[in-house]
N, C-alpha and C. Protein backbone atom coordinates (compact mmCIF):
# COMPACT_ATOMS: atom_id res chain seq x y z
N UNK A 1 26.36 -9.27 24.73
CA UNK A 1 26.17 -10.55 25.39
C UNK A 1 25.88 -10.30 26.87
N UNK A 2 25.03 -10.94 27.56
CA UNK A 2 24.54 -10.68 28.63
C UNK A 2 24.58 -11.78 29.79
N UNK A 3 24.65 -11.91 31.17
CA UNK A 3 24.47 -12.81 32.06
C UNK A 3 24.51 -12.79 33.04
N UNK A 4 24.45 -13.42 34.06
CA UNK A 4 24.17 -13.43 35.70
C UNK A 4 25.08 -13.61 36.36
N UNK A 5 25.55 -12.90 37.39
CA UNK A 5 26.26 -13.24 38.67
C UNK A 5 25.36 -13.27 39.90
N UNK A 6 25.66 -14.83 40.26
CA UNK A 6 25.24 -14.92 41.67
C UNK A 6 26.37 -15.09 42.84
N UNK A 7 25.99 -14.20 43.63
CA UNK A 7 27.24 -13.59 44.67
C UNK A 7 26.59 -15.04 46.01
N UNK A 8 27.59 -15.53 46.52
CA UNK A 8 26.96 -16.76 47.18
C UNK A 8 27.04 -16.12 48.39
N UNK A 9 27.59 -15.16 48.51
CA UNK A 9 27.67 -14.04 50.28
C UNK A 9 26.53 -13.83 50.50
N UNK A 10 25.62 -12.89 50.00
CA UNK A 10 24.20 -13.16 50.65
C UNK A 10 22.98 -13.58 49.51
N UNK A 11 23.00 -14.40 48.38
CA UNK A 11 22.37 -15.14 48.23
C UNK A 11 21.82 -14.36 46.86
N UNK A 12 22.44 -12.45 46.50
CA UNK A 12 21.65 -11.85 45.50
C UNK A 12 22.47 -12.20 44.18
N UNK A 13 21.74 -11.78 42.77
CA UNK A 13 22.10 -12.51 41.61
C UNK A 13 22.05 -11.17 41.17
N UNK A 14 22.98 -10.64 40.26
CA UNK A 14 23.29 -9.42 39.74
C UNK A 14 23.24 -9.71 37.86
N UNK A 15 22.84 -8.54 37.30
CA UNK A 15 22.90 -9.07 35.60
C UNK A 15 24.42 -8.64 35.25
N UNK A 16 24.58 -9.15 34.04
CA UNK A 16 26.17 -8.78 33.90
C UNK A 16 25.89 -8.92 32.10
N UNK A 17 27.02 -8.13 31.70
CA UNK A 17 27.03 -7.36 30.21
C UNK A 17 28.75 -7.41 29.79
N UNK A 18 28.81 -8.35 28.68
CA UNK A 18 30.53 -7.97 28.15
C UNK A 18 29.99 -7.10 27.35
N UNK A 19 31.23 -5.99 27.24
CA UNK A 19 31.53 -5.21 26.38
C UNK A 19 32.66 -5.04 26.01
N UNK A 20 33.05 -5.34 24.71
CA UNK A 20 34.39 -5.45 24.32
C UNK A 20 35.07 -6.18 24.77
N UNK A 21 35.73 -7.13 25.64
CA UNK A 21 36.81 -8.13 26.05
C UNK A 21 36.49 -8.06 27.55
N UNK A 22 35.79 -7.33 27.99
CA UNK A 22 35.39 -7.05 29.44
C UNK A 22 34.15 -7.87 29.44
N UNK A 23 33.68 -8.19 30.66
CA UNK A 23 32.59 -8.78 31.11
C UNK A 23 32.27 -7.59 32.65
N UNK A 24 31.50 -6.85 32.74
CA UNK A 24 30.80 -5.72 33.64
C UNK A 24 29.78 -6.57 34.74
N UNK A 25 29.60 -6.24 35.27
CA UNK A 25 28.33 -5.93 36.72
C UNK A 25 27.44 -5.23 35.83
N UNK A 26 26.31 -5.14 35.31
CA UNK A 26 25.04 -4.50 34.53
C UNK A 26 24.45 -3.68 35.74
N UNK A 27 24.91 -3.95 37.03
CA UNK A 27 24.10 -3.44 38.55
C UNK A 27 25.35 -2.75 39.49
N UNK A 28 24.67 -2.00 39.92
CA UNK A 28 25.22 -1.39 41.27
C UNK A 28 25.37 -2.59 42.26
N UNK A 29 26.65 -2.90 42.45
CA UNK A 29 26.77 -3.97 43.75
C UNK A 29 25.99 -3.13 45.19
N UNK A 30 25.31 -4.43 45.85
CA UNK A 30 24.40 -4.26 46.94
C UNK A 30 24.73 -5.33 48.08
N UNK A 31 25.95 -5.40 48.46
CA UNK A 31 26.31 -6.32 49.37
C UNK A 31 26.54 -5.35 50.76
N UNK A 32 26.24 -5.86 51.60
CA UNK A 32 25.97 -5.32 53.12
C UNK A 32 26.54 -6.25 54.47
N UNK A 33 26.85 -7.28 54.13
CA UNK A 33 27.16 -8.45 55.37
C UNK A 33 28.53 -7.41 56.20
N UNK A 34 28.00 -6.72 56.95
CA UNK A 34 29.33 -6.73 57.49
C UNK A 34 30.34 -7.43 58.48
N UNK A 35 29.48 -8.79 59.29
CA UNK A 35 29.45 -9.74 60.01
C UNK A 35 30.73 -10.61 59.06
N UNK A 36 30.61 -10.21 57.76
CA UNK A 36 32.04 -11.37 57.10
C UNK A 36 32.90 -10.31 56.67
N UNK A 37 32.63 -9.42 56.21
CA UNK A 37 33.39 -8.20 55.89
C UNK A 37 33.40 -6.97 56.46
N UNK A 38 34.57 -7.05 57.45
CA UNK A 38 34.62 -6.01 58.44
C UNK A 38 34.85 -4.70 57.91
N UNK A 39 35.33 -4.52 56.54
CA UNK A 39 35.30 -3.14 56.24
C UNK A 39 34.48 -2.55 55.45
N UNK A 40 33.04 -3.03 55.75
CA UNK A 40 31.73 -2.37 56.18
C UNK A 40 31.52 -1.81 57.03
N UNK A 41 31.96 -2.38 58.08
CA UNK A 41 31.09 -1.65 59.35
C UNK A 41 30.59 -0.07 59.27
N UNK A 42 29.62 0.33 59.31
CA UNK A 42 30.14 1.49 59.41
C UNK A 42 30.16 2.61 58.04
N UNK A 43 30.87 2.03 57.11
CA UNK A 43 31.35 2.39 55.93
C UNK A 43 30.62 2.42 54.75
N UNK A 44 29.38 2.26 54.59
CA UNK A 44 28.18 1.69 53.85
C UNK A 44 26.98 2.01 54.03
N UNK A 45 26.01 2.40 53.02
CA UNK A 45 24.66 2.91 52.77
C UNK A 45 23.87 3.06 51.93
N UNK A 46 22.80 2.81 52.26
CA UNK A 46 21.61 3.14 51.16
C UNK A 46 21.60 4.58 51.23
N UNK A 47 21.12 4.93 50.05
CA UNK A 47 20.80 6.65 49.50
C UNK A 47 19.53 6.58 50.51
N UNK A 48 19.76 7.91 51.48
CA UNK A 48 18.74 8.59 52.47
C UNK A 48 18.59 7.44 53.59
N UNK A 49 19.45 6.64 53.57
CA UNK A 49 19.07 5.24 54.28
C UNK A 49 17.90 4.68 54.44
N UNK A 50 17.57 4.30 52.99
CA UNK A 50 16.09 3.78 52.47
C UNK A 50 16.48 2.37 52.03
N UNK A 51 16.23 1.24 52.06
CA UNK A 51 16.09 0.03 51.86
C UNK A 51 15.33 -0.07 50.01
N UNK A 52 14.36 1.08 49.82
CA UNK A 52 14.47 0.65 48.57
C UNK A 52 15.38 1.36 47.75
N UNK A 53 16.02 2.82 48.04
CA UNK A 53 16.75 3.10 47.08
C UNK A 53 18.05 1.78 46.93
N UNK A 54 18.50 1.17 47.86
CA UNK A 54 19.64 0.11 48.12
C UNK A 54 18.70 -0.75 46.56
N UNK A 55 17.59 -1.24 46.75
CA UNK A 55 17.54 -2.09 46.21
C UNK A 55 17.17 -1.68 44.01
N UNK A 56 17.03 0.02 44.48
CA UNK A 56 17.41 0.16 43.07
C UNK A 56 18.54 0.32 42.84
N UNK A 57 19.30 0.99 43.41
CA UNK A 57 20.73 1.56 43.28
C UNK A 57 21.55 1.23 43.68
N UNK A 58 21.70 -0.08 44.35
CA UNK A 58 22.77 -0.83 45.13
C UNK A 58 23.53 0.65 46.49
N UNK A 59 24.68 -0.12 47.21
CA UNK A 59 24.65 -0.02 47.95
C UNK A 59 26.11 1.63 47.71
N UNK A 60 26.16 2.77 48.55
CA UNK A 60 26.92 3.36 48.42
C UNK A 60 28.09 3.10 49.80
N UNK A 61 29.64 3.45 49.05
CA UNK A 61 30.77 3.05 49.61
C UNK A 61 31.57 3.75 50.03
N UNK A 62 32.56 4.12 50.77
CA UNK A 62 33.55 4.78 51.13
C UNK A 62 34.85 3.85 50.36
N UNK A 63 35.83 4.66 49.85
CA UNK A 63 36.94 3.60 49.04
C UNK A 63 37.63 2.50 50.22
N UNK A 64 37.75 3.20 51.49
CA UNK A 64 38.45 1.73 52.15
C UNK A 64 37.16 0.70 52.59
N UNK A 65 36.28 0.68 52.03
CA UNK A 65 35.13 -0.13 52.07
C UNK A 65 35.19 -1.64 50.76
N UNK A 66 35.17 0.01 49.68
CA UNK A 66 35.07 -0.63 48.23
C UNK A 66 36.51 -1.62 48.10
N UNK A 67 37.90 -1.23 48.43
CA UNK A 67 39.20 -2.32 48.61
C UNK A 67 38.99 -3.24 49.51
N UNK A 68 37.75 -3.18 50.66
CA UNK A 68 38.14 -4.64 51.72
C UNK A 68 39.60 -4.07 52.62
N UNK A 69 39.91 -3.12 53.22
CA UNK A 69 40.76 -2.35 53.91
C UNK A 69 41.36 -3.36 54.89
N UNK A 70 40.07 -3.88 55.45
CA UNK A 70 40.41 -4.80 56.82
C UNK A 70 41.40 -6.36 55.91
N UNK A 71 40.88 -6.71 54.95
CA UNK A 71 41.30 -7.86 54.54
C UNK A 71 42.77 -7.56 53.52
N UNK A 72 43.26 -6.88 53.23
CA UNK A 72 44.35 -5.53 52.39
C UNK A 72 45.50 -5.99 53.91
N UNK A 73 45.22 -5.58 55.28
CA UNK A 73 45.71 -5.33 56.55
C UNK A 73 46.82 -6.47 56.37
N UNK A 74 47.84 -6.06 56.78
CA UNK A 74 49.02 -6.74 56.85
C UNK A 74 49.82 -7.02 58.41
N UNK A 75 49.90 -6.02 58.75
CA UNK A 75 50.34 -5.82 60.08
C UNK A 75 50.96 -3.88 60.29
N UNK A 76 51.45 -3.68 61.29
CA UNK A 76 51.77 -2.05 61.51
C UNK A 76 51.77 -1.48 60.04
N UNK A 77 52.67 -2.01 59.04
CA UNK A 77 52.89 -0.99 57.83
C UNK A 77 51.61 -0.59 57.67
N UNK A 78 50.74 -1.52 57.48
CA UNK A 78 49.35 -1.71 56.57
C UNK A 78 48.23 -1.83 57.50
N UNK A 79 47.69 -0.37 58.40
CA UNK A 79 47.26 -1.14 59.62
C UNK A 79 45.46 -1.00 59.31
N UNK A 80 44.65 -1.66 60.06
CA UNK A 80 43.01 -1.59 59.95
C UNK A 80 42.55 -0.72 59.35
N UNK A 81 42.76 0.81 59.19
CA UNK A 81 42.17 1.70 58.95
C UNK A 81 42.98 1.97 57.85
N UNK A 82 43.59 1.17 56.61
CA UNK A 82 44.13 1.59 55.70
C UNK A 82 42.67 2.17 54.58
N UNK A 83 43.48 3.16 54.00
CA UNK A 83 42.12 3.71 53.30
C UNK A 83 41.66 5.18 53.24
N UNK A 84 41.98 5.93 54.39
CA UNK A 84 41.76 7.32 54.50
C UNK A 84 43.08 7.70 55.51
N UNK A 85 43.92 8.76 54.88
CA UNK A 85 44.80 9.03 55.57
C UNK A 85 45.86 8.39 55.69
N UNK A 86 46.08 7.52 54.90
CA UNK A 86 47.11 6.48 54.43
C UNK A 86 47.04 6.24 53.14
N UNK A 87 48.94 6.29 52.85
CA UNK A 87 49.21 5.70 51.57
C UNK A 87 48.94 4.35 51.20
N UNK A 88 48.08 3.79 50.56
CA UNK A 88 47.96 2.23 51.10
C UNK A 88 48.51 1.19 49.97
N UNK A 89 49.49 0.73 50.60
CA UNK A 89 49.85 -0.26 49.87
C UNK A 89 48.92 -1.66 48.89
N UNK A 90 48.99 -0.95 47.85
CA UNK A 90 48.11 -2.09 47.18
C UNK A 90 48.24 -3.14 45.87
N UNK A 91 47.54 -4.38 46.09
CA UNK A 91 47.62 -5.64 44.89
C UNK A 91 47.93 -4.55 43.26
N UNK A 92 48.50 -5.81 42.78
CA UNK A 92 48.03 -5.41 41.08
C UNK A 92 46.47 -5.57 41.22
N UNK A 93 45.90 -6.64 41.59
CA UNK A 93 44.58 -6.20 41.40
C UNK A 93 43.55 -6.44 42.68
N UNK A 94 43.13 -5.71 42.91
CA UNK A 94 42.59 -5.39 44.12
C UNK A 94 40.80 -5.99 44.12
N UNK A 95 40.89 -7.24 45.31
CA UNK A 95 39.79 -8.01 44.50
C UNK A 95 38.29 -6.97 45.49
N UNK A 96 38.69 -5.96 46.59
CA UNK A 96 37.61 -5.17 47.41
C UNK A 96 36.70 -6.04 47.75
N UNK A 97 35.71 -5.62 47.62
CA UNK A 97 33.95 -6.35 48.51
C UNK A 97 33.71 -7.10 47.17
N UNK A 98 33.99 -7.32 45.91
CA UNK A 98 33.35 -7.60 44.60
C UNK A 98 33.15 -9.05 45.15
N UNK A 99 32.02 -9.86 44.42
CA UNK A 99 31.92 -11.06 44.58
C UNK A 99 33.04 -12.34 43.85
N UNK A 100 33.41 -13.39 44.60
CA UNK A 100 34.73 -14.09 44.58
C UNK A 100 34.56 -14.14 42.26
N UNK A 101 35.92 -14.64 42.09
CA UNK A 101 35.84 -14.02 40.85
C UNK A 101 35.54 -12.53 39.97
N UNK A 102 35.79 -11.41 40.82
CA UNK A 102 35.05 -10.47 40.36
C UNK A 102 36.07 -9.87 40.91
N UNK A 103 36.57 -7.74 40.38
CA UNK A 103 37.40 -7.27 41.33
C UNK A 103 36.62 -5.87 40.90
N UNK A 104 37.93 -4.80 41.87
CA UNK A 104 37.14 -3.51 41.77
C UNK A 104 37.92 -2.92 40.14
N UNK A 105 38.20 -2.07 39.46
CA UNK A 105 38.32 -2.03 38.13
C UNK A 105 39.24 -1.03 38.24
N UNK A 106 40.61 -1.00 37.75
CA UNK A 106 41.50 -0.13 37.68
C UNK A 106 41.64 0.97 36.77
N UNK A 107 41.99 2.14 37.03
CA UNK A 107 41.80 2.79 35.76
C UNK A 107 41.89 2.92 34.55
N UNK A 108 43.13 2.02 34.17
CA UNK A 108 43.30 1.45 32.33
C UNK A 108 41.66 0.76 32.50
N UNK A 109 41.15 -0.02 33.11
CA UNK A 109 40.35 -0.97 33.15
C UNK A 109 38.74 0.30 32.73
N UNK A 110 38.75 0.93 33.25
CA UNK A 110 37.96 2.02 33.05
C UNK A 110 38.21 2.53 31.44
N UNK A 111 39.18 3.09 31.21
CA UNK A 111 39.01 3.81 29.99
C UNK A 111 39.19 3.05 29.22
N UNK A 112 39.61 1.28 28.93
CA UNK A 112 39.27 0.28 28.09
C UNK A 112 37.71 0.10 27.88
N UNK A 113 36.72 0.55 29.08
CA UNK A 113 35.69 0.48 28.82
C UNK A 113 35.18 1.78 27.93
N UNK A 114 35.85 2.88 28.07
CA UNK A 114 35.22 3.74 27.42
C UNK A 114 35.55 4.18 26.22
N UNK A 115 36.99 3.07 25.72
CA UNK A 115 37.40 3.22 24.20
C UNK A 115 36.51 2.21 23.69
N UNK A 116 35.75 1.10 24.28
CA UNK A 116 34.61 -0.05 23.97
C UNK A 116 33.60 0.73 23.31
N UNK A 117 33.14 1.85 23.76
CA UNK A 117 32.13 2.52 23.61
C UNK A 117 32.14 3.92 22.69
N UNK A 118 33.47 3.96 22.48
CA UNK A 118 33.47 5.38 21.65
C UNK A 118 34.36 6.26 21.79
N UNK A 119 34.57 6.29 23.01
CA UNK A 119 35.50 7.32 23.65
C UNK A 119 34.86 7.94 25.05
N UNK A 120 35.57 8.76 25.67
CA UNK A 120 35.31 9.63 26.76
C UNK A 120 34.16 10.54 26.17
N UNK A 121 34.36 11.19 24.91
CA UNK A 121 33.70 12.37 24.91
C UNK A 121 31.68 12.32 24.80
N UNK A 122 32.06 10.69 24.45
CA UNK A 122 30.50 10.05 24.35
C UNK A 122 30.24 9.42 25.21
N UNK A 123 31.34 8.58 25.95
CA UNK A 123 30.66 7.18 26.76
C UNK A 123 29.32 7.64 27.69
N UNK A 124 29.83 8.69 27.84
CA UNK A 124 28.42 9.23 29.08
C UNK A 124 27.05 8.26 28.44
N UNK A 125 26.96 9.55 27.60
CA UNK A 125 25.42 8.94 26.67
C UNK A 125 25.50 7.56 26.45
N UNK A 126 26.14 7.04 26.13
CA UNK A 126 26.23 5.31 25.69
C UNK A 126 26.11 4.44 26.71
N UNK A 127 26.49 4.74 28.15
CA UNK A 127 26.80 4.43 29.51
C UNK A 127 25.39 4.56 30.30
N UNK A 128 25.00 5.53 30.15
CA UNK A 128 23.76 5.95 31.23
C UNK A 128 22.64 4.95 31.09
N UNK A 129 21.89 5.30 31.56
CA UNK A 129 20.44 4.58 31.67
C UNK A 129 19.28 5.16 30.92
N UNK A 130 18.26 4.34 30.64
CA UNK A 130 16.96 5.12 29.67
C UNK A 130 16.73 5.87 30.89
N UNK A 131 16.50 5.99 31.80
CA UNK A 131 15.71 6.83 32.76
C UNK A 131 15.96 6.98 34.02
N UNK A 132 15.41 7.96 34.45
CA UNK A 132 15.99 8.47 35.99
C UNK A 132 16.90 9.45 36.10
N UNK A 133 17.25 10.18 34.91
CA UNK A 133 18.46 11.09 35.33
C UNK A 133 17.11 12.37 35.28
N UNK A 134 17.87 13.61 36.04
CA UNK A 134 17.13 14.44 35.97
C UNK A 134 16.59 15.59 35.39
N UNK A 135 16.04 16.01 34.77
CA UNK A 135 15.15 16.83 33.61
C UNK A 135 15.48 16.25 32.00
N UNK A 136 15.12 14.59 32.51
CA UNK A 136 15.42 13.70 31.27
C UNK A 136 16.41 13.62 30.35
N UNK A 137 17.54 13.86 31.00
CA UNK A 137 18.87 14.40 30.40
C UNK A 137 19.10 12.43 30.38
N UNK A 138 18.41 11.97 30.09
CA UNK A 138 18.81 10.60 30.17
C UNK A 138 19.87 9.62 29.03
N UNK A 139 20.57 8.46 29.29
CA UNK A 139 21.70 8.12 27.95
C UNK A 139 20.61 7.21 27.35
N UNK A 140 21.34 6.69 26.47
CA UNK A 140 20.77 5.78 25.59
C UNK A 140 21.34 4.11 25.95
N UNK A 141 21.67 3.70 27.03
CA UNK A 141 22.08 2.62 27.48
C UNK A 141 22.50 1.74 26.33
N UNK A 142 23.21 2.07 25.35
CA UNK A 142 23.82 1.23 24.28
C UNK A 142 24.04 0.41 24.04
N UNK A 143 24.91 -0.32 25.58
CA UNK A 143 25.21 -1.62 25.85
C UNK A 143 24.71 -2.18 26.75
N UNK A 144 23.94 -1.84 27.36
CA UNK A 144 23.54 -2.47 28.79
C UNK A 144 24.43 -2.47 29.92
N UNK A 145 24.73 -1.28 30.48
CA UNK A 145 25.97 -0.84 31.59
C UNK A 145 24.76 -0.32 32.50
N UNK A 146 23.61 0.49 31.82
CA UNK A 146 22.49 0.93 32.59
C UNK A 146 23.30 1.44 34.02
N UNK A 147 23.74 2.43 33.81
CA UNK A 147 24.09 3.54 34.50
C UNK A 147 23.26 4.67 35.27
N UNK A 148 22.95 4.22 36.88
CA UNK A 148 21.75 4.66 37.42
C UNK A 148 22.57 5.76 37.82
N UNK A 149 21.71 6.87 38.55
CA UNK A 149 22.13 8.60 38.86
C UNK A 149 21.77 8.11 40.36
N UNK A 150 22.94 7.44 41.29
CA UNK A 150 22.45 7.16 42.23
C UNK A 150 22.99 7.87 43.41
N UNK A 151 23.99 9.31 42.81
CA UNK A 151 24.33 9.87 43.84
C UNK A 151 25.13 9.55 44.72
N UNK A 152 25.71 10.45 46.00
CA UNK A 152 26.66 9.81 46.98
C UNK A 152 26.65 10.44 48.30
N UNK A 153 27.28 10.04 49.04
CA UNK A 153 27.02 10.36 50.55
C UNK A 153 28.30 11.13 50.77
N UNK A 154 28.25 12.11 51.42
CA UNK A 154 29.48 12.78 51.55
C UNK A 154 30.18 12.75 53.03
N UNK A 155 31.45 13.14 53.49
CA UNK A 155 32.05 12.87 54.67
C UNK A 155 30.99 13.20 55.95
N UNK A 156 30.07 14.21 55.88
CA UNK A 156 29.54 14.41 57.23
C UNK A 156 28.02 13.68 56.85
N UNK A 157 27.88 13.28 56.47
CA UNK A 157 26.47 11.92 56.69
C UNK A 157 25.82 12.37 55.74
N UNK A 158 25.54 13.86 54.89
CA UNK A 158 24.39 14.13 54.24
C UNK A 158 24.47 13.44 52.48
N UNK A 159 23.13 12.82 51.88
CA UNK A 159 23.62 12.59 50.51
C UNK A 159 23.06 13.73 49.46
N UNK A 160 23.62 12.90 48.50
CA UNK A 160 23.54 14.60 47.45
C UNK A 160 23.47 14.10 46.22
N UNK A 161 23.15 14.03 45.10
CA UNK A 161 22.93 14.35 43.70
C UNK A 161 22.35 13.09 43.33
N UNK A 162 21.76 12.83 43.74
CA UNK A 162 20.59 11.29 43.16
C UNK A 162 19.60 11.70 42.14
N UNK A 163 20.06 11.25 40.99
CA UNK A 163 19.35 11.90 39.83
C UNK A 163 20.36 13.00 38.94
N UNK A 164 21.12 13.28 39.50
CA UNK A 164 22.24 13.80 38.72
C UNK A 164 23.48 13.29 38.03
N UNK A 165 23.91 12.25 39.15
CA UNK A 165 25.26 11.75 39.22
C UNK A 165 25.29 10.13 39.21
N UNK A 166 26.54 9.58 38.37
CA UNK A 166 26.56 7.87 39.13
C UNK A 166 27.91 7.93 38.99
N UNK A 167 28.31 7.62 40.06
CA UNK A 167 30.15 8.19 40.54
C UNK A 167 30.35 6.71 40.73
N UNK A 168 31.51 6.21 40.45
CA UNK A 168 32.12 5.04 40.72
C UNK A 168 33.42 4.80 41.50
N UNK A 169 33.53 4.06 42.60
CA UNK A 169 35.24 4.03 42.22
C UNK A 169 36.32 3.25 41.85
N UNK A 170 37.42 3.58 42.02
CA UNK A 170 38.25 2.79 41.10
C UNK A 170 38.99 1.73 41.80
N UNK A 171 40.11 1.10 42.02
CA UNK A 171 40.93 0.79 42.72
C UNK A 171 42.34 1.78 42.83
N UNK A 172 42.06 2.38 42.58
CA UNK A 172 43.22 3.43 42.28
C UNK A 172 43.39 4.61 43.07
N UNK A 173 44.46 5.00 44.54
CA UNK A 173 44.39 5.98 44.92
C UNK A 173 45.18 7.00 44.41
N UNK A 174 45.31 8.30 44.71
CA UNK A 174 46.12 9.47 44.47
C UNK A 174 46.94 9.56 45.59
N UNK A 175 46.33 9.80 46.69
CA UNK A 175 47.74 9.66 47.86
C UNK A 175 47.01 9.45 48.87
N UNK A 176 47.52 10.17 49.98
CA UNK A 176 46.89 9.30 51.42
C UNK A 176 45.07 9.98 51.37
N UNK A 177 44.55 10.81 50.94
CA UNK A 177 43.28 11.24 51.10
C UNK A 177 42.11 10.75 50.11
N UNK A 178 42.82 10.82 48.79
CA UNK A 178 42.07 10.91 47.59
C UNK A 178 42.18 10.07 46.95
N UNK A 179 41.41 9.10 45.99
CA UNK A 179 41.14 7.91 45.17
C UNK A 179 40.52 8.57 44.20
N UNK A 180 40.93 7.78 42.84
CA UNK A 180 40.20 8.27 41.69
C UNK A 180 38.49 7.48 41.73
N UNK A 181 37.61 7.89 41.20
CA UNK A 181 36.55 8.15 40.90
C UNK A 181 36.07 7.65 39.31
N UNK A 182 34.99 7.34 39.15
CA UNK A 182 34.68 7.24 37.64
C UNK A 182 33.09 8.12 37.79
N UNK A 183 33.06 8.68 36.69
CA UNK A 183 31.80 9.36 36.63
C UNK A 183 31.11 9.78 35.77
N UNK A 184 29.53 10.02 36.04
CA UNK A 184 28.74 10.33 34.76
C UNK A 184 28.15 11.82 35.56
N UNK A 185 27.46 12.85 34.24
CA UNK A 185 26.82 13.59 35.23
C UNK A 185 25.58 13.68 33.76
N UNK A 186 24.87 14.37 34.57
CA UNK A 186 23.02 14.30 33.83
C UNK A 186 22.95 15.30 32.73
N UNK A 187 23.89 16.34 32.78
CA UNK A 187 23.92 17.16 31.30
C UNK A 187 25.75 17.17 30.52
N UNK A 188 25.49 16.24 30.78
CA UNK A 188 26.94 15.70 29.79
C UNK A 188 27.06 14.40 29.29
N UNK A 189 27.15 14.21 28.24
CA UNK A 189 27.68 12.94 27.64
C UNK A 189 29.02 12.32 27.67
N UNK A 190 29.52 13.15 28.44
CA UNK A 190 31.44 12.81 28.69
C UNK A 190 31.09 11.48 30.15
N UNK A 191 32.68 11.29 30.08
CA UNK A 191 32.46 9.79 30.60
C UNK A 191 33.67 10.41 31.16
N UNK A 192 34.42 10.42 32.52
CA UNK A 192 35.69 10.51 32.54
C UNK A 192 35.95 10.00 34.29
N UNK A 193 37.50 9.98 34.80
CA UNK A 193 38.03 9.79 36.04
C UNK A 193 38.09 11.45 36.55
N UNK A 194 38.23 10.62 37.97
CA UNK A 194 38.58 12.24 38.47
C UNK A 194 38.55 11.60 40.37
N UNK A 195 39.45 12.23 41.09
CA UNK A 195 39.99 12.32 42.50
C UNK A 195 39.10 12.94 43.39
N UNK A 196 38.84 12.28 44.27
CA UNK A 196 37.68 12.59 44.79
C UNK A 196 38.32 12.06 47.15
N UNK A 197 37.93 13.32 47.86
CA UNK A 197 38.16 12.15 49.13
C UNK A 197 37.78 10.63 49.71
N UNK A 198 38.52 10.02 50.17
CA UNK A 198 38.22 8.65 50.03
C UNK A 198 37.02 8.06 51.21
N UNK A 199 36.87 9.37 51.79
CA UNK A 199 35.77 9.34 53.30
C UNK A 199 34.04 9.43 52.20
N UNK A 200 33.94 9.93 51.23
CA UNK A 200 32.86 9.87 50.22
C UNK A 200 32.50 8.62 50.23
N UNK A 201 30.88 8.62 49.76
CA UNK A 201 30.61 7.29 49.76
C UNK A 201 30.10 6.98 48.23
N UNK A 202 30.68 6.36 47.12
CA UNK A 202 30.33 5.62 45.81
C UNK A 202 29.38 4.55 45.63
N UNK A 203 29.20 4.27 44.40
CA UNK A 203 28.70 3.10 43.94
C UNK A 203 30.02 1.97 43.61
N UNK A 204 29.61 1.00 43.56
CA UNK A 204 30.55 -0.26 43.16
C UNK A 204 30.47 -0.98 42.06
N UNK A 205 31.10 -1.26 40.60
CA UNK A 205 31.16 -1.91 39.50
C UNK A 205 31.86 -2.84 39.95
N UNK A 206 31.90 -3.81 39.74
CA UNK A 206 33.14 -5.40 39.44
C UNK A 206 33.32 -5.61 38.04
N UNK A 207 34.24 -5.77 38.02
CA UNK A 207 34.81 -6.65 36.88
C UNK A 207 35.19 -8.41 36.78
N UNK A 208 35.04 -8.26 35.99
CA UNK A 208 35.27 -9.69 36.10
C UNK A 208 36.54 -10.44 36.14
N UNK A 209 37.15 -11.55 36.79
CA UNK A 209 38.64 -11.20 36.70
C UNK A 209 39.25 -11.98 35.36
């Protein structure tokens, strides 16, 4: 079953796909306002800082980006820069940059998607996209999750594996540095989590709440 989200923040309409009891983002979220959401600034990019990769691949994130860090902020405990280098105190569900009704996807929330589909040891293939991965190692988009290889930006500015990789993240940290991750890679059909530094920059799924 298939359908549209229109994000009323800046005006774009995203496709969206249930699978199994879930309702998905079918797209890489591509929201950029950082004028309403201060924990952008800064924190956010297009692959090679190209305007069209943004507009194939939506937008890549740093995790105190992807939670909304600034809006999380409580006072001293919980201060602006929660997100890297902090344990950060967080919601049961953590609604991040996702558009209103929508949140970032916790890790049960993840591998509910990938018992939807088969399991870990397949979701890859079932997950990916007809095309774009590299030396056509491409999935069979099963459900319409269309899983682009859009790569990520790493702590010192350079990006890296576009066409290899579509890394996600979760709402879920490990401790003050590291947040779990969701990920595909271009010669594997496995689907799995994995901890990654939170200064990296991801792609963004929503869920629906």
């Amino acid at each position: 079953m298939y359908g549209t989200l229109f994000d009323d923040r800046d005006g774009k309409t995203y496709k969206t796909v249930k699978i199994g009891e879930q309702w998905w983002m079918a797209e890489n979220l591509n929201y950029a306002d950082s004028s309403k959401t201060a924990s952008l600034m800064g924190k956010s990019w297009c692959y090679n800082n190209s305007v069209e990769s943004c507009n194939k691949y939506g937008r890549l994130y740093t995790w105190a980006a992807a939670i909304d860090s600034v809006k999380l902020a409580t006072g001293i405990d919980n201060p602006l820069d929660c997100g890297f280098d902090k344990n950060c105190p967080l919601p049961d569900t953590v609604y991040g940059i996702c558009p209103p009704g929508w949140h970032l996807p916790s890790k049960d929330e993840w591998f509910s998607l990938f018992n939807a589909v088969g399991g870990k040891a397949t979701a890859g293939n079932v997950l990916k996209s007809l095309s774009g991965w590299y030396n056509d190692e491409n999935g069979m988009d099963g459900v319409g999750f269309c899983a682009l290889p859009a790569g990520n930006r790493n702590p010192y500015g350079s990006f890296n594996y576009n066409g290899y990789r579509a890394l996600f993240w979760t709402a879920l940290q490990r401790g003050e540095v590291d947040a779990y991750s969701m990920y595909l890679y271009y010669n594997n059909g496995y689907a799995g989590l994995n901890y990654d530094f939170k200064l990296y920059a991801y792609s963004v799924r929503c869920l629906k709440n």
